[in-house]
C-alpha atoms as a PDB file:
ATOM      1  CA  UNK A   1       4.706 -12.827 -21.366  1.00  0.00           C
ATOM      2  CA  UNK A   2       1.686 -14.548 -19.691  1.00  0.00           C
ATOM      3  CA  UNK A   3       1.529 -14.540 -16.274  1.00  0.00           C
ATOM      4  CA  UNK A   4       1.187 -17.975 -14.434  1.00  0.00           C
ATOM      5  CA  UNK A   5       0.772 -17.926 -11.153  1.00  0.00           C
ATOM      6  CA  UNK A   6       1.766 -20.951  -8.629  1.00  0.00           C
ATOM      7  CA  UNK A   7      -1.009 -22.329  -6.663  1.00  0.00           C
ATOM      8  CA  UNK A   8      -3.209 -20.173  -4.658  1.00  0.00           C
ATOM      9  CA  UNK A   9      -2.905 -22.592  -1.258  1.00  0.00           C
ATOM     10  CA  UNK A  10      -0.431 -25.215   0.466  1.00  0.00           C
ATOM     11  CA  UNK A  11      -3.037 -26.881   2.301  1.00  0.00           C
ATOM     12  CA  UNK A  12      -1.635 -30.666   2.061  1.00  0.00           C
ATOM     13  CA  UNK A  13       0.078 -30.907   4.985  1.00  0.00           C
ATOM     14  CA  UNK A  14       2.419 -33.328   2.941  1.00  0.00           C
ATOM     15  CA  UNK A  15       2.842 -29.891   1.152  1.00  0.00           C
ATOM     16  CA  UNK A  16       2.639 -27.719   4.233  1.00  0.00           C
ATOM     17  CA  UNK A  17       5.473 -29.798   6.040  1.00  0.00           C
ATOM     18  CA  UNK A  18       7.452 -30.302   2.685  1.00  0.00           C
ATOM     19  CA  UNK A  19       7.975 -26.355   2.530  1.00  0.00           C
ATOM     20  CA  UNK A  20       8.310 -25.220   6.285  1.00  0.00           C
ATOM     21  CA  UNK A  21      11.400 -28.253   6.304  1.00  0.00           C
ATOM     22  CA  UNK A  22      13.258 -26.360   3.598  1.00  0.00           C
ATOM     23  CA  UNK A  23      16.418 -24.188   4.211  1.00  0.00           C
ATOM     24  CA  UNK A  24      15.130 -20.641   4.232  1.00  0.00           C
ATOM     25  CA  UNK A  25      17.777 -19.512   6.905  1.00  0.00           C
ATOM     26  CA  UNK A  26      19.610 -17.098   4.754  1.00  0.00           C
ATOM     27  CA  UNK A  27      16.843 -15.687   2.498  1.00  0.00           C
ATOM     28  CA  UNK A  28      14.448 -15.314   6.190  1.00  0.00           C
ATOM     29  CA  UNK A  29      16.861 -13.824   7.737  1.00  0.00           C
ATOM     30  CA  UNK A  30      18.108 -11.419   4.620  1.00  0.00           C
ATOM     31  CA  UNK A  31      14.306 -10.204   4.452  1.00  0.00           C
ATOM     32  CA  UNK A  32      14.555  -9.316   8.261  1.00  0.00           C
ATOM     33  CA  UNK A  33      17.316  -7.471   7.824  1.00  0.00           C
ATOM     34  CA  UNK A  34      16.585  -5.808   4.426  1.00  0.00           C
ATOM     35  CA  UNK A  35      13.137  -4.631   6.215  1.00  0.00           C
ATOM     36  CA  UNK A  36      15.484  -3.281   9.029  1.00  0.00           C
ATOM     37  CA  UNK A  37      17.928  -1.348   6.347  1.00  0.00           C
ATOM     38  CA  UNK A  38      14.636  -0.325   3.978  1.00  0.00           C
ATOM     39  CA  UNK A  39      12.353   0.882   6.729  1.00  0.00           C
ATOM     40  CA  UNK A  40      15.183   2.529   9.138  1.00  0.00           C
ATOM     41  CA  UNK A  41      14.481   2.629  12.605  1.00  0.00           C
ATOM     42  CA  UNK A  42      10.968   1.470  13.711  1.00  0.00           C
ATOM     43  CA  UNK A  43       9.375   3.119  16.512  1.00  0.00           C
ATOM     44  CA  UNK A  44       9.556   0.864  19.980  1.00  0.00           C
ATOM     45  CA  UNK A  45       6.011  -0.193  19.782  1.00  0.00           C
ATOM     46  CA  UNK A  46       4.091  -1.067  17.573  1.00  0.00           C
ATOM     47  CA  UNK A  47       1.540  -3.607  15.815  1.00  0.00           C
ATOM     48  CA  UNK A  48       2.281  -5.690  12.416  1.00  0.00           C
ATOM     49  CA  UNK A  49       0.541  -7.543   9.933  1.00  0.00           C
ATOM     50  CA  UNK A  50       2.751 -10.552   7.709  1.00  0.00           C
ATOM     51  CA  UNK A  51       0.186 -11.078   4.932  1.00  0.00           C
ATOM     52  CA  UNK A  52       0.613 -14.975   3.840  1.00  0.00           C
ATOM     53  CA  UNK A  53       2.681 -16.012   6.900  1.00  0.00           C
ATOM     54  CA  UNK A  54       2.611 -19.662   6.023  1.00  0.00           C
ATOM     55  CA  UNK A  55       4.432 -21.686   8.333  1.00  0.00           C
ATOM     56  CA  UNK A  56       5.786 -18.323  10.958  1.00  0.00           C
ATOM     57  CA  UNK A  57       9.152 -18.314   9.872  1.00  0.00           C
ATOM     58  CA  UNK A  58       9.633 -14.586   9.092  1.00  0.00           C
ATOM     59  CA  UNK A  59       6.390 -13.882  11.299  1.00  0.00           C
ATOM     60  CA  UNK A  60       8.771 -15.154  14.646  1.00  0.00           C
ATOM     61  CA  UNK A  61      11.829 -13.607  13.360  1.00  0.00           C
ATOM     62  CA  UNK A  62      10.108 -10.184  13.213  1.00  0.00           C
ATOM     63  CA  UNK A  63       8.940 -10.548  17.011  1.00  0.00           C
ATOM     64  CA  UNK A  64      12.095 -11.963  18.028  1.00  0.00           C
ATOM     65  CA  UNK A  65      14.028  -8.904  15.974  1.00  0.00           C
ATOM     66  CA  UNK A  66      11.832  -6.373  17.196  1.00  0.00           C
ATOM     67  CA  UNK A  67      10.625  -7.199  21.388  1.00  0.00           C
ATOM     68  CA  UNK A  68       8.033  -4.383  21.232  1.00  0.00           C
ATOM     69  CA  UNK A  69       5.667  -5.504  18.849  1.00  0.00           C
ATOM     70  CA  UNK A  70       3.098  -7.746  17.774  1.00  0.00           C
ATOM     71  CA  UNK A  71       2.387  -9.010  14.949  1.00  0.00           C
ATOM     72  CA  UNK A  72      -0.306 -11.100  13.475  1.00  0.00           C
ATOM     73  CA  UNK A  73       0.481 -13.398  10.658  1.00  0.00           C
ATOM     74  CA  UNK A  74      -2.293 -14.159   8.122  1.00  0.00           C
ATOM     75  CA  UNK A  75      -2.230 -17.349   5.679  1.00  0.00           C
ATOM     76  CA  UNK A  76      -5.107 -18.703   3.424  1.00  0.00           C
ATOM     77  CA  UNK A  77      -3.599 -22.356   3.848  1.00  0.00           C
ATOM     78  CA  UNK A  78      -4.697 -24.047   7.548  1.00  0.00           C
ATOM     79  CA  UNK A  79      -2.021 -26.614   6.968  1.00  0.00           C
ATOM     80  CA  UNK A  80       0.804 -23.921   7.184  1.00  0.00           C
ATOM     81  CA  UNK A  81      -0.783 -21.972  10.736  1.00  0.00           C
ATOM     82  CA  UNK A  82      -1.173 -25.701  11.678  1.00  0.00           C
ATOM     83  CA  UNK A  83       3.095 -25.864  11.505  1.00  0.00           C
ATOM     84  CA  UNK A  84       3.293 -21.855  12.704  1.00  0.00           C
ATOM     85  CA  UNK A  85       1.019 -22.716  15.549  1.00  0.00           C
ATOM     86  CA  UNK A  86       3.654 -25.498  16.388  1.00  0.00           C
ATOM     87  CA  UNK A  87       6.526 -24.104  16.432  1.00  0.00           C
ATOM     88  CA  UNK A  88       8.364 -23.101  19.844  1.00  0.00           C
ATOM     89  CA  UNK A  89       9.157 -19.845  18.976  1.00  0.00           C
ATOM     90  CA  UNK A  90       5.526 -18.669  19.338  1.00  0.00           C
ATOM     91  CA  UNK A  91       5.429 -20.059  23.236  1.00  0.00           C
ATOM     92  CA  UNK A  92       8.551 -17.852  23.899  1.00  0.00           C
ATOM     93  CA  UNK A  93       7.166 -14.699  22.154  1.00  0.00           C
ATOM     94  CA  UNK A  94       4.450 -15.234  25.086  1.00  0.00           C
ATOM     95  CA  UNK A  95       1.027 -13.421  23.443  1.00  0.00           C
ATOM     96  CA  UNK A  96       2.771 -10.719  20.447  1.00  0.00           C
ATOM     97  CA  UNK A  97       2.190 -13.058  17.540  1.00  0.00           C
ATOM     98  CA  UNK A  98      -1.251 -14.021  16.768  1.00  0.00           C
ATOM     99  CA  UNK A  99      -1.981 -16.472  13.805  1.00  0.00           C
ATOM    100  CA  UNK A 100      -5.100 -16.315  11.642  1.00  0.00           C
ATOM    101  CA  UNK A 101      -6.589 -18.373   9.185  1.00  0.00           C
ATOM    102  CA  UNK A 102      -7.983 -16.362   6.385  1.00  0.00           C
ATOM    103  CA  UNK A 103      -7.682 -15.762   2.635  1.00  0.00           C
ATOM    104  CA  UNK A 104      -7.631 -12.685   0.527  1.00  0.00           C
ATOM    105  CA  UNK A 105      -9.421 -10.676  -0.925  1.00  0.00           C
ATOM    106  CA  UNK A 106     -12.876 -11.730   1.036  1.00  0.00           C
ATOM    107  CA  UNK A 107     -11.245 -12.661   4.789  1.00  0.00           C
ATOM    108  CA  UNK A 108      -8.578 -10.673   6.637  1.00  0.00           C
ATOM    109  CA  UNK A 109      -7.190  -9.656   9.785  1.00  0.00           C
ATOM    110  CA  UNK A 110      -8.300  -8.715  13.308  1.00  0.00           C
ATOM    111  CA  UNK A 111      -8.604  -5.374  12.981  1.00  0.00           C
ATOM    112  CA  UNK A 112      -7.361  -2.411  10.314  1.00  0.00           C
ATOM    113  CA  UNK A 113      -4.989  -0.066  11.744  1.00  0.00           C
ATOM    114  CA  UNK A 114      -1.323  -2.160  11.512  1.00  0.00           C
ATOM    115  CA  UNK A 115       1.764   0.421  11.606  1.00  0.00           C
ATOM    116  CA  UNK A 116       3.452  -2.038   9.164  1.00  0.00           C
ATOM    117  CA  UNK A 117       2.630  -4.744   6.754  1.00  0.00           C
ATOM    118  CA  UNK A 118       4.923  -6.927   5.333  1.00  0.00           C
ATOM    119  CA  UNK A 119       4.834  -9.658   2.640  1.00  0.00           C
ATOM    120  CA  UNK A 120       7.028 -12.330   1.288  1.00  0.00           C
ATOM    121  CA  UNK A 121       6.589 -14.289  -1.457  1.00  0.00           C
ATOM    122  CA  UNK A 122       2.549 -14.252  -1.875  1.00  0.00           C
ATOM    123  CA  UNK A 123       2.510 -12.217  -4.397  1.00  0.00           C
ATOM    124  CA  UNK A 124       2.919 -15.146  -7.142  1.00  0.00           C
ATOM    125  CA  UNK A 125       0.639 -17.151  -5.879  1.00  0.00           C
ATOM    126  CA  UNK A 126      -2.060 -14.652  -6.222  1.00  0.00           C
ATOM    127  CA  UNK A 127      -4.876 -14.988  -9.293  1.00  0.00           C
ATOM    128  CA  UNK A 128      -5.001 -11.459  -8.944  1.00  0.00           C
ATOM    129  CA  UNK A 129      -2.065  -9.395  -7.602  1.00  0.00           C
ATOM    130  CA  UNK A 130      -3.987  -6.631  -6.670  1.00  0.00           C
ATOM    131  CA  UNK A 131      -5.429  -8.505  -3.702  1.00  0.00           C
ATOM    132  CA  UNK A 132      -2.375  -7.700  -2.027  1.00  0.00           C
ATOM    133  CA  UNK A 133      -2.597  -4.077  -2.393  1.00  0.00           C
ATOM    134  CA  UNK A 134      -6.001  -3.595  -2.232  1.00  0.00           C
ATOM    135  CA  UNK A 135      -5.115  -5.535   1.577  1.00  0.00           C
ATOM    136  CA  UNK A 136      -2.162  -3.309   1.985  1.00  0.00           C
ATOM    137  CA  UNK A 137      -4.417  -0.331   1.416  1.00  0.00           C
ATOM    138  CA  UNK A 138      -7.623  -1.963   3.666  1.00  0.00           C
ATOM    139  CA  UNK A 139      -5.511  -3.228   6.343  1.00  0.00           C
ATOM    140  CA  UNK A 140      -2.387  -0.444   7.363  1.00  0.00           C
ATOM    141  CA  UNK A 141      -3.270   2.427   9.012  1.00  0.00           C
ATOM    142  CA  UNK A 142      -2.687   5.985   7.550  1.00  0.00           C
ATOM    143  CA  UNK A 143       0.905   6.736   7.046  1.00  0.00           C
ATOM    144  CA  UNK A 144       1.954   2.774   7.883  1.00  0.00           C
ATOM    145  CA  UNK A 145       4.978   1.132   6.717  1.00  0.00           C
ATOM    146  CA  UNK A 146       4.599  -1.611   3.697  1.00  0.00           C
ATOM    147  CA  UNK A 147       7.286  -3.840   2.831  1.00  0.00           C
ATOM    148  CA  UNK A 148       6.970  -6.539   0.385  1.00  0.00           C
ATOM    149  CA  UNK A 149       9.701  -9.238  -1.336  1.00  0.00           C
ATOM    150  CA  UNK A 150       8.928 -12.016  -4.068  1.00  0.00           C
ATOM    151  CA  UNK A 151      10.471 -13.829  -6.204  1.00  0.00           C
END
């Protein structure tokens, strides 16, 4: 079966706001908590990295679930940080989620040394799924936590 991934980048923000409107309540909030059961406890602090973020959703639930981390959420598409940069939640969070515009493989994060990674739903949109290991591997520090859903 041929592989056919779904476009790289929502960066319409026709597109952008088309998606971040959608009903993802139930399947957000089931990754949060499927992290929670997968992972066990997490240690109090900490510092994460949500690898194609899009428009925050999961990004702010992770910060709200977990008060003693940060977490910086990366997306290739400007139009989606332009909605995560938006929303209220990120205000409230005061300065633990940080948003950054970048694509893989070339761009990346702030730094390299993230004590968990977590993805949802890039993976398909990816020409080449390695990317997102090969950023899993670059980006997490040894020993790190990785968790990763899609479709």
């Amino acid at each position: 079966m041929e592989r056919v991934p779904e476009p790289e980048l929502m960066d319409q923000g026709s597109q952008a706001r088309a998606y971040a409107q959608a009903d993802f309540d139930e399947p957000h909030g089931r990754f949060v908590a499927l992290l929670a059961d997968r992972l066990g406890e997490l240690p109090a602090r900490g510092a994460a990295l949500d690898l194609g973020c899009g428009p925050g959703d999961i990004t702010y639930r992770f910060a709200q679930a977990w008060p003693g981390w940060t977490i910086e959420g990366l997306d290739g598409a400007r139009a989606m940080l332009d909605l995560a940069e938006d929303d209220p939640r990120r205000t409230a969070l005061g300065g633990r989620v940080r948003l950054r515009h970048a694509r893989l493989p070339d761009q990346g994060p702030s730094r390299a040394d993230f004590d968990l990674v977590l993805s949802n739903s890039l993976l398909h949109h990816l020409a080449d799924p390695l990317d997102l290991w090969r950023a899993v591997r670059r980006y997490a520090a040894p020993g790190a936590r990785v968790f990763v859903m899609d479709l």
